[in-house]
C-alpha atoms as a PDB file:
ATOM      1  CA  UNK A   1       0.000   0.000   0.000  1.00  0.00           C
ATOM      2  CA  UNK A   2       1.412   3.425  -0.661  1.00  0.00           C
ATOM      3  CA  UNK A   3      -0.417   6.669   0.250  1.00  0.00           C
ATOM      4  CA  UNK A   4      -2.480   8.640  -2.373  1.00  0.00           C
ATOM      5  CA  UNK A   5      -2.729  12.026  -2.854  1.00  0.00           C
ATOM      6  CA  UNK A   6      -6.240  13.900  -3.159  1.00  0.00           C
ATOM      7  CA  UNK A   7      -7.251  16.595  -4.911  1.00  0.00           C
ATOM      8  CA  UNK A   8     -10.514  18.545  -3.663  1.00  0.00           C
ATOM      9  CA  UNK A   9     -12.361  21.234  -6.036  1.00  0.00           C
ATOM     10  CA  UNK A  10     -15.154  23.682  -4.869  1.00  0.00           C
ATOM     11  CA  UNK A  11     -16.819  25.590  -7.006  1.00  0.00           C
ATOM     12  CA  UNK A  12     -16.933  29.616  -6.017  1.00  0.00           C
ATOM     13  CA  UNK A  13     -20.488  29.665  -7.078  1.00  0.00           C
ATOM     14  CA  UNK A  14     -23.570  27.350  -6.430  1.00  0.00           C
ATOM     15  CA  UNK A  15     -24.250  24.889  -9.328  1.00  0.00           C
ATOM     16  CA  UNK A  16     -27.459  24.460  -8.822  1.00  0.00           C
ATOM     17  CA  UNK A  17     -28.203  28.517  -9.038  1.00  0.00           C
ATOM     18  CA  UNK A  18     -25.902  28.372 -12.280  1.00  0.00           C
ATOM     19  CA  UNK A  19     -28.139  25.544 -14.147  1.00  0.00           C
ATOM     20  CA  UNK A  20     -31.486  27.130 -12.661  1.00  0.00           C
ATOM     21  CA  UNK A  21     -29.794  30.216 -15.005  1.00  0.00           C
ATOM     22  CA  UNK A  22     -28.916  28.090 -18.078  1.00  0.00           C
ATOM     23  CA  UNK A  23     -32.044  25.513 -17.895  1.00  0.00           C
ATOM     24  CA  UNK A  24     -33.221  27.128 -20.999  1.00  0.00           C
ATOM     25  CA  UNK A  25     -30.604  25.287 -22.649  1.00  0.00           C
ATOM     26  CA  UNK A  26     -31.920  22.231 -22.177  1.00  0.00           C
ATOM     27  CA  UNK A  27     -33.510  19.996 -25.171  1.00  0.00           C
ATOM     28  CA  UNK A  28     -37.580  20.467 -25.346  1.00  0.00           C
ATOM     29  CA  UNK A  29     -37.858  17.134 -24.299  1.00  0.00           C
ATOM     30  CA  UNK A  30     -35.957  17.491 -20.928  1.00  0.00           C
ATOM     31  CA  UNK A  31     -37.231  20.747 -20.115  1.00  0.00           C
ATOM     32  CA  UNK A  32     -40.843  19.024 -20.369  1.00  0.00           C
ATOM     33  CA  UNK A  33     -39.553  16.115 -17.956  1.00  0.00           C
ATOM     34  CA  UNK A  34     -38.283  18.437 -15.608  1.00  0.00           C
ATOM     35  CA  UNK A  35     -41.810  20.930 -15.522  1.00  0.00           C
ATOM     36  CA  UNK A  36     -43.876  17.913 -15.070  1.00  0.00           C
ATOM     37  CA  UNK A  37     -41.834  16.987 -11.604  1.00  0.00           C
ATOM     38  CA  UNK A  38     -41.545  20.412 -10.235  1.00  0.00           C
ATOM     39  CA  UNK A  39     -37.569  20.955 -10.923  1.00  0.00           C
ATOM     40  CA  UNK A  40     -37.683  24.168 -13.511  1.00  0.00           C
ATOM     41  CA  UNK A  41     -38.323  26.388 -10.670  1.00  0.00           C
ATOM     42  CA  UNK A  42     -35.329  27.946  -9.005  1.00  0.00           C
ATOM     43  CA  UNK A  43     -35.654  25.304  -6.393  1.00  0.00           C
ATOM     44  CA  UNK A  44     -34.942  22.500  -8.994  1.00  0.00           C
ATOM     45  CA  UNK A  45     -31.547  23.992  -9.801  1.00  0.00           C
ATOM     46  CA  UNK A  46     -29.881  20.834  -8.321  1.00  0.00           C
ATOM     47  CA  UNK A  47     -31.405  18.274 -10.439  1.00  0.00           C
ATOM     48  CA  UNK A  48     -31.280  19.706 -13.548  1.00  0.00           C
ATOM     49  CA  UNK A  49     -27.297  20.556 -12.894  1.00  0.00           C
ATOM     50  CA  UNK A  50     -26.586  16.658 -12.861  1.00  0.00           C
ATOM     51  CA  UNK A  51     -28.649  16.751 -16.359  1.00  0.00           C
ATOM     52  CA  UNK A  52     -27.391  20.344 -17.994  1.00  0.00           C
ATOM     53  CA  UNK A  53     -24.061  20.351 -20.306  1.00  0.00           C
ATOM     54  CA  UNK A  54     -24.761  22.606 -22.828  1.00  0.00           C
ATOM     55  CA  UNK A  55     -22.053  25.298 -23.195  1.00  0.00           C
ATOM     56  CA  UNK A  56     -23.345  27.991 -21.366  1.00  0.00           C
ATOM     57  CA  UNK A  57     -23.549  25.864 -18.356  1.00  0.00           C
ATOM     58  CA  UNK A  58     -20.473  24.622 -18.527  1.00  0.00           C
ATOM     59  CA  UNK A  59     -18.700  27.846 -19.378  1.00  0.00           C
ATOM     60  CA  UNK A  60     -20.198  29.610 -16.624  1.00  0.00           C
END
């Protein structure tokens, strides 16, 4: 066994307030998915960030 070393990365901003921002982005049919269960409102920011990577998103 030998030790490892670890790298840890924060973001400076909140994710989920950065893909509540871009959800727009997202294909018709997602976006549609995502209304019917509640998760386009700003409070839904966390789901669709694990489902958003169009450009914008990721550039911001």
């Amino acid at each position: 066994m030998r030790p490892v070393k670890t790298l840890i990365i924060y973001p400076s901003e909140r994710l989920d307030r950065i893909a509540a921002e871009h959800a727009t982005a997202l294909p018709w049919a997602v976006k549609v998915m995502l209304t019917g269960i509640g998760a386009m409102n700003r409070r839904g920011g966390a789901l669709t960030s694990y489902l958003l990577f169009e450009r914008p998103y990721t550039r911001a």
